[in-house]
C-alpha atoms as a PDB file:
ATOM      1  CA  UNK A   1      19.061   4.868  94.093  1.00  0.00           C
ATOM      2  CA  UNK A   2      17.777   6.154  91.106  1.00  0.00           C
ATOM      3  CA  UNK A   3      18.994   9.760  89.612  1.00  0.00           C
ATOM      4  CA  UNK A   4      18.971  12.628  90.371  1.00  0.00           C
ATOM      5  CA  UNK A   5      19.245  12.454  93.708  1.00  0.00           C
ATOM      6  CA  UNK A   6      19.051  15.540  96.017  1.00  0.00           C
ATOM      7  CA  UNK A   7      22.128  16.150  97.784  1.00  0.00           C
ATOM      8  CA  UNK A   8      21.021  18.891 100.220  1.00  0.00           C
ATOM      9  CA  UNK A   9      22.799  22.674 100.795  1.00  0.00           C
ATOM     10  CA  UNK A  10      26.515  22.759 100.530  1.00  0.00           C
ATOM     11  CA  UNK A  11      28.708  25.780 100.704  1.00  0.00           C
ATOM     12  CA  UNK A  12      31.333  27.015  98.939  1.00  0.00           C
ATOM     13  CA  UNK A  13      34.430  29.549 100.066  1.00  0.00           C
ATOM     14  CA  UNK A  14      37.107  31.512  97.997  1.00  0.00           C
ATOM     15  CA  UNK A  15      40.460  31.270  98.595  1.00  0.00           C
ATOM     16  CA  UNK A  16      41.293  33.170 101.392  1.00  0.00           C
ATOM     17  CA  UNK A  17      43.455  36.602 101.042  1.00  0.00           C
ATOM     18  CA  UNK A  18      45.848  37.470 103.300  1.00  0.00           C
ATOM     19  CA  UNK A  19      48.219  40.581 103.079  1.00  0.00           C
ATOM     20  CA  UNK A  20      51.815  41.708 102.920  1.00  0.00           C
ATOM     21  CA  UNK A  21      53.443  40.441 105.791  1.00  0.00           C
ATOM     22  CA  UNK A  22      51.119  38.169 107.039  1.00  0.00           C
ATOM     23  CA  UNK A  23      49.304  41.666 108.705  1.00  0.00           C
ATOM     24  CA  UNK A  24      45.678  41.003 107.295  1.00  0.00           C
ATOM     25  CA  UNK A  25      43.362  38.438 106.122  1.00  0.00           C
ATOM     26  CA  UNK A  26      40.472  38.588 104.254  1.00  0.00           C
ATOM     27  CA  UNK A  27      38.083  35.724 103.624  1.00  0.00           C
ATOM     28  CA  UNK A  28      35.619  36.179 101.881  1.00  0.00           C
ATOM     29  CA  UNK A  29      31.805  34.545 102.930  1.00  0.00           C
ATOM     30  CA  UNK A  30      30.390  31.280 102.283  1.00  0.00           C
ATOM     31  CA  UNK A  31      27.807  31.101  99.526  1.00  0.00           C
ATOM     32  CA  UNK A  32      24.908  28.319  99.755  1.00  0.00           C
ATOM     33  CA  UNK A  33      24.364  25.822  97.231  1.00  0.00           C
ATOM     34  CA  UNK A  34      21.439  23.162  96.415  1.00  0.00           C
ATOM     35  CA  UNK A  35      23.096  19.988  94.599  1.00  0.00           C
ATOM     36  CA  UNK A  36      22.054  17.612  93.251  1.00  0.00           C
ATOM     37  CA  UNK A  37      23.627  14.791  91.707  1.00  0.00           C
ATOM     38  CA  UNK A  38      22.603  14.067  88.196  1.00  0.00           C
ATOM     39  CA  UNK A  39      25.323  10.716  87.175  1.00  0.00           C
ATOM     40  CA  UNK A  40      27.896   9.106  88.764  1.00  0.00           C
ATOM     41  CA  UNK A  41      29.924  11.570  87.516  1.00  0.00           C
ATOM     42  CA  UNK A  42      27.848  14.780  87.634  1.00  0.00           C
ATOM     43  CA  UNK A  43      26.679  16.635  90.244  1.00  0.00           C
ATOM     44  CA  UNK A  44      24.225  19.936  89.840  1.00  0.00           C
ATOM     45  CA  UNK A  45      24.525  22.849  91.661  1.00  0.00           C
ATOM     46  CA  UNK A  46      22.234  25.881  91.789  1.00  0.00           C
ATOM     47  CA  UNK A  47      22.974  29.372  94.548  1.00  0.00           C
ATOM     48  CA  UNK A  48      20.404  29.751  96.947  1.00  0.00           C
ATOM     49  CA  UNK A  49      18.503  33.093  97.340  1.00  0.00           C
ATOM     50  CA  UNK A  50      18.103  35.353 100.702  1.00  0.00           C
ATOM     51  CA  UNK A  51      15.449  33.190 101.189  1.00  0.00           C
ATOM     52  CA  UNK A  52      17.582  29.724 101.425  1.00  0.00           C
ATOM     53  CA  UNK A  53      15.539  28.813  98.351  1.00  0.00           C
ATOM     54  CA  UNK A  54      17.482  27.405  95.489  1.00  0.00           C
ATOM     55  CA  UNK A  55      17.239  30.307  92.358  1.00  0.00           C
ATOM     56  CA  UNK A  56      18.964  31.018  89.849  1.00  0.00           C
ATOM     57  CA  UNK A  57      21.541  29.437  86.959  1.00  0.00           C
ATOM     58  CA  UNK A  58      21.582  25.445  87.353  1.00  0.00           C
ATOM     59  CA  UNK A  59      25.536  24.326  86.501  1.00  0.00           C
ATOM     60  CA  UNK A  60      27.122  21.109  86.028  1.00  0.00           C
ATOM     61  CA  UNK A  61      30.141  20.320  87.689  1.00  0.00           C
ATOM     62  CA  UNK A  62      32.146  16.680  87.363  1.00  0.00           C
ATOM     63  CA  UNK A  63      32.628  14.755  90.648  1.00  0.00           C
ATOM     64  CA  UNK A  64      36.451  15.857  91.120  1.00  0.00           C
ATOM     65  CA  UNK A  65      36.078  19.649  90.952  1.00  0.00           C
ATOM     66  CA  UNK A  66      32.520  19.250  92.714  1.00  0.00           C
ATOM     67  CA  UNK A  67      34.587  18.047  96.137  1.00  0.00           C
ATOM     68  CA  UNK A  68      37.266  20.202  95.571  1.00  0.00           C
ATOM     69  CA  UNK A  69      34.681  23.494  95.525  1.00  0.00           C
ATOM     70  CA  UNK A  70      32.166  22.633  98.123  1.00  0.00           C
ATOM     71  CA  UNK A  71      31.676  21.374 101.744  1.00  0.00           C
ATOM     72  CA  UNK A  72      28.378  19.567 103.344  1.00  0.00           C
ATOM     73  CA  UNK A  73      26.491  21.541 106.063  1.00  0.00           C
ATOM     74  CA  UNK A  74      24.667  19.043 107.446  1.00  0.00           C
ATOM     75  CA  UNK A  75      21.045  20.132 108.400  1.00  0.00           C
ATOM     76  CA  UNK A  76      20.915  23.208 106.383  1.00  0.00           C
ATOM     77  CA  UNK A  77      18.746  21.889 104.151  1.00  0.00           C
ATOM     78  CA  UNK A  78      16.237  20.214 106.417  1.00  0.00           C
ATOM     79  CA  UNK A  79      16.085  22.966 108.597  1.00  0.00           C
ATOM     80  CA  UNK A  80      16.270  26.325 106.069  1.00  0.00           C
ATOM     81  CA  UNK A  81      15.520  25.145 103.385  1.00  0.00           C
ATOM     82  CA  UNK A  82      13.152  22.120 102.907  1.00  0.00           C
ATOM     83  CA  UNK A  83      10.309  23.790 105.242  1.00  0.00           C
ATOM     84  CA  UNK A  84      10.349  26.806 102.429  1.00  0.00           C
ATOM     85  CA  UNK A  85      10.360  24.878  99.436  1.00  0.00           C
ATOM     86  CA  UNK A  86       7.333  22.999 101.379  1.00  0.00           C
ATOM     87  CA  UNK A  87       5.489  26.199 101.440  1.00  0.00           C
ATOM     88  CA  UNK A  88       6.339  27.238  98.319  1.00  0.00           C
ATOM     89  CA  UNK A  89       4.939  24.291  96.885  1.00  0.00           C
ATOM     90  CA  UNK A  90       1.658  24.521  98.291  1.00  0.00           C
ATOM     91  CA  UNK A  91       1.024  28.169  97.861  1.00  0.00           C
ATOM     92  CA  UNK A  92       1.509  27.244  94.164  1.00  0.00           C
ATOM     93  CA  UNK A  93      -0.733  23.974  94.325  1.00  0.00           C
ATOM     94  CA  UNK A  94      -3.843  26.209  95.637  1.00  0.00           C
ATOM     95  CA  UNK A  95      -2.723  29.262  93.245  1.00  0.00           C
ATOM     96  CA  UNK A  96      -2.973  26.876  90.527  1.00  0.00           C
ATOM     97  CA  UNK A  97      -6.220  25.282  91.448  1.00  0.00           C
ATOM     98  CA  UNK A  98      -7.608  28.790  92.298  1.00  0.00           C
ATOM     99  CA  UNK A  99      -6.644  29.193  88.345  1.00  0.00           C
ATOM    100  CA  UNK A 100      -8.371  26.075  87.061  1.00  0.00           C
ATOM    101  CA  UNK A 101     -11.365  27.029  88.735  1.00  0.00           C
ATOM    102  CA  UNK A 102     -11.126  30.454  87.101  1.00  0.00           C
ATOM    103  CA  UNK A 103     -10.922  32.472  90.571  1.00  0.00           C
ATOM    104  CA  UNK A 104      -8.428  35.043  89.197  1.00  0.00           C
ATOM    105  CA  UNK A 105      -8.187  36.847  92.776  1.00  0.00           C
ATOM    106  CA  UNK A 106      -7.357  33.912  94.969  1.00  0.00           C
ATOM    107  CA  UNK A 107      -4.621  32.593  92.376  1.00  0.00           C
ATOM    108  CA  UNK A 108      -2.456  35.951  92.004  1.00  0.00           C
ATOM    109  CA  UNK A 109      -2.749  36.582  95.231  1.00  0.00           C
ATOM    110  CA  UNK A 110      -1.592  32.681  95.857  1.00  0.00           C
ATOM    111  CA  UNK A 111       0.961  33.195  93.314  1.00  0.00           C
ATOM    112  CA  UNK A 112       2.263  36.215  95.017  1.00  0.00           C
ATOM    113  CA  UNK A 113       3.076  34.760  97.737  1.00  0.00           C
ATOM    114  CA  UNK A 114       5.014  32.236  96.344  1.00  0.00           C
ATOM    115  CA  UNK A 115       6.553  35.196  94.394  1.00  0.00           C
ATOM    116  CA  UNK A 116       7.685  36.604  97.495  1.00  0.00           C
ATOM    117  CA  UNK A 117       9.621  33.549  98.514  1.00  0.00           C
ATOM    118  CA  UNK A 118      11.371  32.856  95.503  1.00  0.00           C
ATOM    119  CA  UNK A 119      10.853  36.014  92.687  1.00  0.00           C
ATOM    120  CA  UNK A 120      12.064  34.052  89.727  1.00  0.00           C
ATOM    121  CA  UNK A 121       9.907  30.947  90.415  1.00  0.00           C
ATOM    122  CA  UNK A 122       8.896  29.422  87.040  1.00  0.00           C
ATOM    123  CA  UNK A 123       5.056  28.316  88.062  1.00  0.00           C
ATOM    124  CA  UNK A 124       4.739  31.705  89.734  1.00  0.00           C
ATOM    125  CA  UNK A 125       5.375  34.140  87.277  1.00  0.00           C
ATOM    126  CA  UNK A 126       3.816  31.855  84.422  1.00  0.00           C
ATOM    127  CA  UNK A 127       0.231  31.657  86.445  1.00  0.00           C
ATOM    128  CA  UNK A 128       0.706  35.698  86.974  1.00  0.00           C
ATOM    129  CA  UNK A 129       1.283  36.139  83.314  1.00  0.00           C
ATOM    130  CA  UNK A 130      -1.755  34.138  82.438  1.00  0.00           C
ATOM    131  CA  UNK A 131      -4.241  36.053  85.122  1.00  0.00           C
ATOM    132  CA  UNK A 132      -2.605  39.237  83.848  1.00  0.00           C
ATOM    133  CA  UNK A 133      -2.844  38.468  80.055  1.00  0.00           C
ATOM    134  CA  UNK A 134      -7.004  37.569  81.114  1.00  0.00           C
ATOM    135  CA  UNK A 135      -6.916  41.002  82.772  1.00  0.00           C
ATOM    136  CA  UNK A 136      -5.366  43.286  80.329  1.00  0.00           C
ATOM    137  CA  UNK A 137      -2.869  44.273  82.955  1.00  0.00           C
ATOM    138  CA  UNK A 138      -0.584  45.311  80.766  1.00  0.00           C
ATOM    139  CA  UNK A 139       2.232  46.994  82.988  1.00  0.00           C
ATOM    140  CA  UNK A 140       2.309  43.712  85.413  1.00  0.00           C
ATOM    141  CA  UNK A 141       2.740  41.155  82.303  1.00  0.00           C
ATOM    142  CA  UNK A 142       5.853  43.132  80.706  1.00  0.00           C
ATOM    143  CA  UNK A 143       7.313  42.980  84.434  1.00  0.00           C
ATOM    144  CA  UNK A 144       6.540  38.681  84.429  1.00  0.00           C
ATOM    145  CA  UNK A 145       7.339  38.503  80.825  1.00  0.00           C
ATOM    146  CA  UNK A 146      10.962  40.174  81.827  1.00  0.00           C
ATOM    147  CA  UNK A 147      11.442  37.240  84.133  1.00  0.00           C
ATOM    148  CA  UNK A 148      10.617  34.528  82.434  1.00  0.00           C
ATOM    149  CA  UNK A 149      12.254  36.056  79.407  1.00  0.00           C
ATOM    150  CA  UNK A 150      15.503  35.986  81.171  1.00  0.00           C
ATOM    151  CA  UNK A 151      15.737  32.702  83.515  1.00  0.00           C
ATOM    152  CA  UNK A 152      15.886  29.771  81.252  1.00  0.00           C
ATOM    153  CA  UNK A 153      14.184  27.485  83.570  1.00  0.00           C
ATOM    154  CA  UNK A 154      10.754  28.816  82.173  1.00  0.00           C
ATOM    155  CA  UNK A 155      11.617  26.769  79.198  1.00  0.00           C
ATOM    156  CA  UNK A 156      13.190  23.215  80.225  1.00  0.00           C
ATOM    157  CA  UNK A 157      11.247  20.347  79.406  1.00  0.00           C
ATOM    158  CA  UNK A 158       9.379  19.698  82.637  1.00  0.00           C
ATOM    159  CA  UNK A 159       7.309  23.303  81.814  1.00  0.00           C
ATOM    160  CA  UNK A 160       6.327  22.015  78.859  1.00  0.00           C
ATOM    161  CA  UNK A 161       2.746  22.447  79.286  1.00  0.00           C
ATOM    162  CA  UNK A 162       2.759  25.636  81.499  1.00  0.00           C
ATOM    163  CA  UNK A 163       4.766  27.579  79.035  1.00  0.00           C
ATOM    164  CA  UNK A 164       3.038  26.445  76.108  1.00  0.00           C
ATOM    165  CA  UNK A 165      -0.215  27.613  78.074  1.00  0.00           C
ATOM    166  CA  UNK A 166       0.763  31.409  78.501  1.00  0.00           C
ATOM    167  CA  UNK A 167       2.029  31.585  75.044  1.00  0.00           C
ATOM    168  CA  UNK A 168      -1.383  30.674  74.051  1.00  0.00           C
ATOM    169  CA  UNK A 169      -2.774  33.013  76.465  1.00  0.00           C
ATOM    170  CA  UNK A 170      -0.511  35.549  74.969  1.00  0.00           C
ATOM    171  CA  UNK A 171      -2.044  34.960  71.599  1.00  0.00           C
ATOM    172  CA  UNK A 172      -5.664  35.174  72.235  1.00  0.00           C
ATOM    173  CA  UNK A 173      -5.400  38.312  74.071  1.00  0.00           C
ATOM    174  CA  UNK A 174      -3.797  39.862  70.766  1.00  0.00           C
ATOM    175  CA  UNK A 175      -0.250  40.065  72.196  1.00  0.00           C
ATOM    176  CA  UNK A 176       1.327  38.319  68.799  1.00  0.00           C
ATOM    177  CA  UNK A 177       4.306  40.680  69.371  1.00  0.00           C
ATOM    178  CA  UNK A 178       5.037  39.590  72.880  1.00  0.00           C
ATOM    179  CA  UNK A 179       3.990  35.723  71.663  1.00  0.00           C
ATOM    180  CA  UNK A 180       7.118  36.119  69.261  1.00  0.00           C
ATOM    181  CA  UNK A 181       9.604  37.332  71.298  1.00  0.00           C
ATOM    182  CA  UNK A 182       8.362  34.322  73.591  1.00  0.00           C
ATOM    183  CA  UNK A 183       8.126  31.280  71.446  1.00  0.00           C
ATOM    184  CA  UNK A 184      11.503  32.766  69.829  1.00  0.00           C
ATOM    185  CA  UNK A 185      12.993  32.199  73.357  1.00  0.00           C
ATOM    186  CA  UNK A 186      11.600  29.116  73.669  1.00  0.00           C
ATOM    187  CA  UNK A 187      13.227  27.989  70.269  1.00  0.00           C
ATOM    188  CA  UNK A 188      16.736  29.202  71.050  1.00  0.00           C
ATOM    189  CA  UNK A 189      16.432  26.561  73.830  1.00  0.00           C
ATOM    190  CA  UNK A 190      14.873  23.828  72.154  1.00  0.00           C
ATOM    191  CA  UNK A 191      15.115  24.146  68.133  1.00  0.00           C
ATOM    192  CA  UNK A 192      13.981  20.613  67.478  1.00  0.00           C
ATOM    193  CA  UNK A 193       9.893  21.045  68.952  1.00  0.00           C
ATOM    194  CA  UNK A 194       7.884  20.821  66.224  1.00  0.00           C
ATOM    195  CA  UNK A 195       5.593  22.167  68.471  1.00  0.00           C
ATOM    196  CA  UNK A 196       7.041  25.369  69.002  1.00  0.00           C
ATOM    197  CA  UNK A 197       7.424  26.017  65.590  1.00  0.00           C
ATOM    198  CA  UNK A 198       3.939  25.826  64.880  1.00  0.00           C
ATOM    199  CA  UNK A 199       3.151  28.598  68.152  1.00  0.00           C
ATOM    200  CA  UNK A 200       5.477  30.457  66.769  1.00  0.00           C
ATOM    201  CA  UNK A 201       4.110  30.639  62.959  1.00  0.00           C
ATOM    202  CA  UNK A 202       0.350  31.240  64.440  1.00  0.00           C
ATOM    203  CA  UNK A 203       2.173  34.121  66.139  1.00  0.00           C
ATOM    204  CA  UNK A 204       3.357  35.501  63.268  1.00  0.00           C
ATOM    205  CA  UNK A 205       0.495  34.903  61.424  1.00  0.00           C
ATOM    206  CA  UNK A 206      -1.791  36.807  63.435  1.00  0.00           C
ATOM    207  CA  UNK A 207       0.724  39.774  63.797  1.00  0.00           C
ATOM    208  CA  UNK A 208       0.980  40.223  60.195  1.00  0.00           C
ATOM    209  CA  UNK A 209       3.667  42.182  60.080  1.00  0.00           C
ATOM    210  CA  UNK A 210       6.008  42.874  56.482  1.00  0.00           C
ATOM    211  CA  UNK A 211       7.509  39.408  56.391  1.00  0.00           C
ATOM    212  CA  UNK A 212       5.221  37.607  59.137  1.00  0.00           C
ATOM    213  CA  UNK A 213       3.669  35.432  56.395  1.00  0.00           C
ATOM    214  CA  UNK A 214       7.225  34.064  54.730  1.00  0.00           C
ATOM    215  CA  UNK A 215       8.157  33.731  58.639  1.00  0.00           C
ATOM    216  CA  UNK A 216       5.011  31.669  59.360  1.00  0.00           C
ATOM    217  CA  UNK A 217       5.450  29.338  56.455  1.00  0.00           C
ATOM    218  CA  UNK A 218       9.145  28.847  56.821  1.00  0.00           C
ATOM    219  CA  UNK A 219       8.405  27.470  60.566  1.00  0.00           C
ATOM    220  CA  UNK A 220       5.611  25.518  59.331  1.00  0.00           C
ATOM    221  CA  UNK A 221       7.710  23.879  57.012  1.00  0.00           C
ATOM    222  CA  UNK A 222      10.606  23.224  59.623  1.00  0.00           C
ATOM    223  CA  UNK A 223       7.459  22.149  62.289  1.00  0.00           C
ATOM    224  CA  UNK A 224       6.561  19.171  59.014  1.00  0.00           C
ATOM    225  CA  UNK A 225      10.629  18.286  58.587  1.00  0.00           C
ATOM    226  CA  UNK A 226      10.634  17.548  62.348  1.00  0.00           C
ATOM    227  CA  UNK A 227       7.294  15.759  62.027  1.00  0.00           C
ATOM    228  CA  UNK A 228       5.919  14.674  59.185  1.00  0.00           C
ATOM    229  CA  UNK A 229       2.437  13.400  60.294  1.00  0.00           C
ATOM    230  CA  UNK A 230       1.864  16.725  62.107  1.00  0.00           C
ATOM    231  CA  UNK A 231      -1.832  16.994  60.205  1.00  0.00           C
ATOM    232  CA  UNK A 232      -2.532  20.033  61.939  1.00  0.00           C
ATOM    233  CA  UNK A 233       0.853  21.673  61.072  1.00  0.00           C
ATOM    234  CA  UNK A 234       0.265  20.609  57.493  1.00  0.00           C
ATOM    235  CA  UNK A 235      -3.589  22.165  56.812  1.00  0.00           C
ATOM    236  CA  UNK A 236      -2.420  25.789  58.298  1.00  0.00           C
ATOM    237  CA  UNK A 237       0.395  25.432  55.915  1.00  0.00           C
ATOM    238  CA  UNK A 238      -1.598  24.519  52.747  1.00  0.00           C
ATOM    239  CA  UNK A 239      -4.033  27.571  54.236  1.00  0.00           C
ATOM    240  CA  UNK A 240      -0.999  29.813  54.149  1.00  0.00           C
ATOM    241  CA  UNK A 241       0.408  29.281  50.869  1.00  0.00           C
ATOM    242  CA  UNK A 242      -3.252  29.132  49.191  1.00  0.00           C
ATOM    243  CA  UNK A 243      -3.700  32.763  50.440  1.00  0.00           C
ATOM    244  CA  UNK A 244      -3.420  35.563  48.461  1.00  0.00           C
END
């Protein structure tokens, strides 16, 4: 069977405490895990929220300390968890064709639900930030931004194209501050995208701060070192350095 391979909800317990004498004992509740299993040797696991929905950080555990942490519960999964993720997945299906079709009600409202089963959900707060960014909603968009900001999920290589989408988004509305601080997150996860270091320089480009423009060309340099053919990375550049 090809990897990864979804493992279902396992659970893990601290070492139990027990008191002078032998007089008390305290142990402490099971927490819920989704694993997966990545190799033959490593297995993935990630907490589930109040929700039975895995959220939160993803880590990596080697076979040996993987059985030594966690015990099965068989049926969890199928039962708790599977039929949520199953919603979850179509609420943000129709939110996103809602978006597509440009029905901006429909797909926050689709996107909110989904945002009510799992808060941190990647596709969620992404399609949010893009109707919000449309709207000028300011107040809601530094709430998304604040979540995507801090759950590094938002930026792993399967979100490729929705992250690069509300960056854009964040750029033609005129948010080149917030488009910064976004593609700059981006970067500290992925340094070697000569993609993102083009975003980033049209960020700083249109913010045009003291400094943007030496910014800008230093990332469109870096973007051309990574990839030399990139044509398109290579015209804003000589547009850049012709300016006055």
């Amino acid at each position: 069977m090809p990897y990864p391979q979804t493992l279902g909800v396992f659970s893990k317990r601290p070492p139990a405490k027990t008191g002078t004498g032998g007089t008390t004992s305290d142990k402490a509740s099971a927490t819920y895990w989704y694993v997966r299993r990545i190799d033959d040797n490593v297995y993935e696991v990630q907490p589930l929220n109040s929700n039975n929905i895995p959220a939160g950080l993803r880590t990596h555990l080697s076979k040996g300390d993987f059985i030594r942490q966690f015990t099965p519960e068989p049926g969890f999964y199928e039962q708790r968890t599977l039929p949520l993720l199953r919603s979850l997945q179509k609420k943000l299906e129709l939110g996103a064709r809602y978006l597509d079709e440009r029905l901006l009600g429909p797909a926050e409202r689709e996107f909110m639900k989904a945002a009510m089963i799992d808060e941190e959900n990647v596709e969620a707060n992404l399609g949010l930030g893009t109707i919000y960014c449309e709207q000028g909603k300011t107040q809601k968009l530094t709430k998304v931004l604040r979540i995507l900001m801090n759950n590094d999920d938002t930026f792993r290589e399967e979100q490729r194209h929705l992250f690069n989408t509300f960056g854009m988004s964040l750029r033609k509305q005129g948010l080149a501050d917030e488009a910064v601080a976004y593609y700059a997150r981006a970067l500290a996860m992925n340094e070697h995208d000569e993609n993102l270091h083009f975003n980033i320089a049209r960020a700083f480009h249109q913010r045009g701060q003291a400094g943007d423009r030496t910014l800008c060309i230093r990332h469109l340099r870096h973007a051309l070192e990574l990839n030399p053919g990139f044509d398109e990375a290579q015209r804003f550049l000589d547009f850049c350095e012709n300016q006055s």
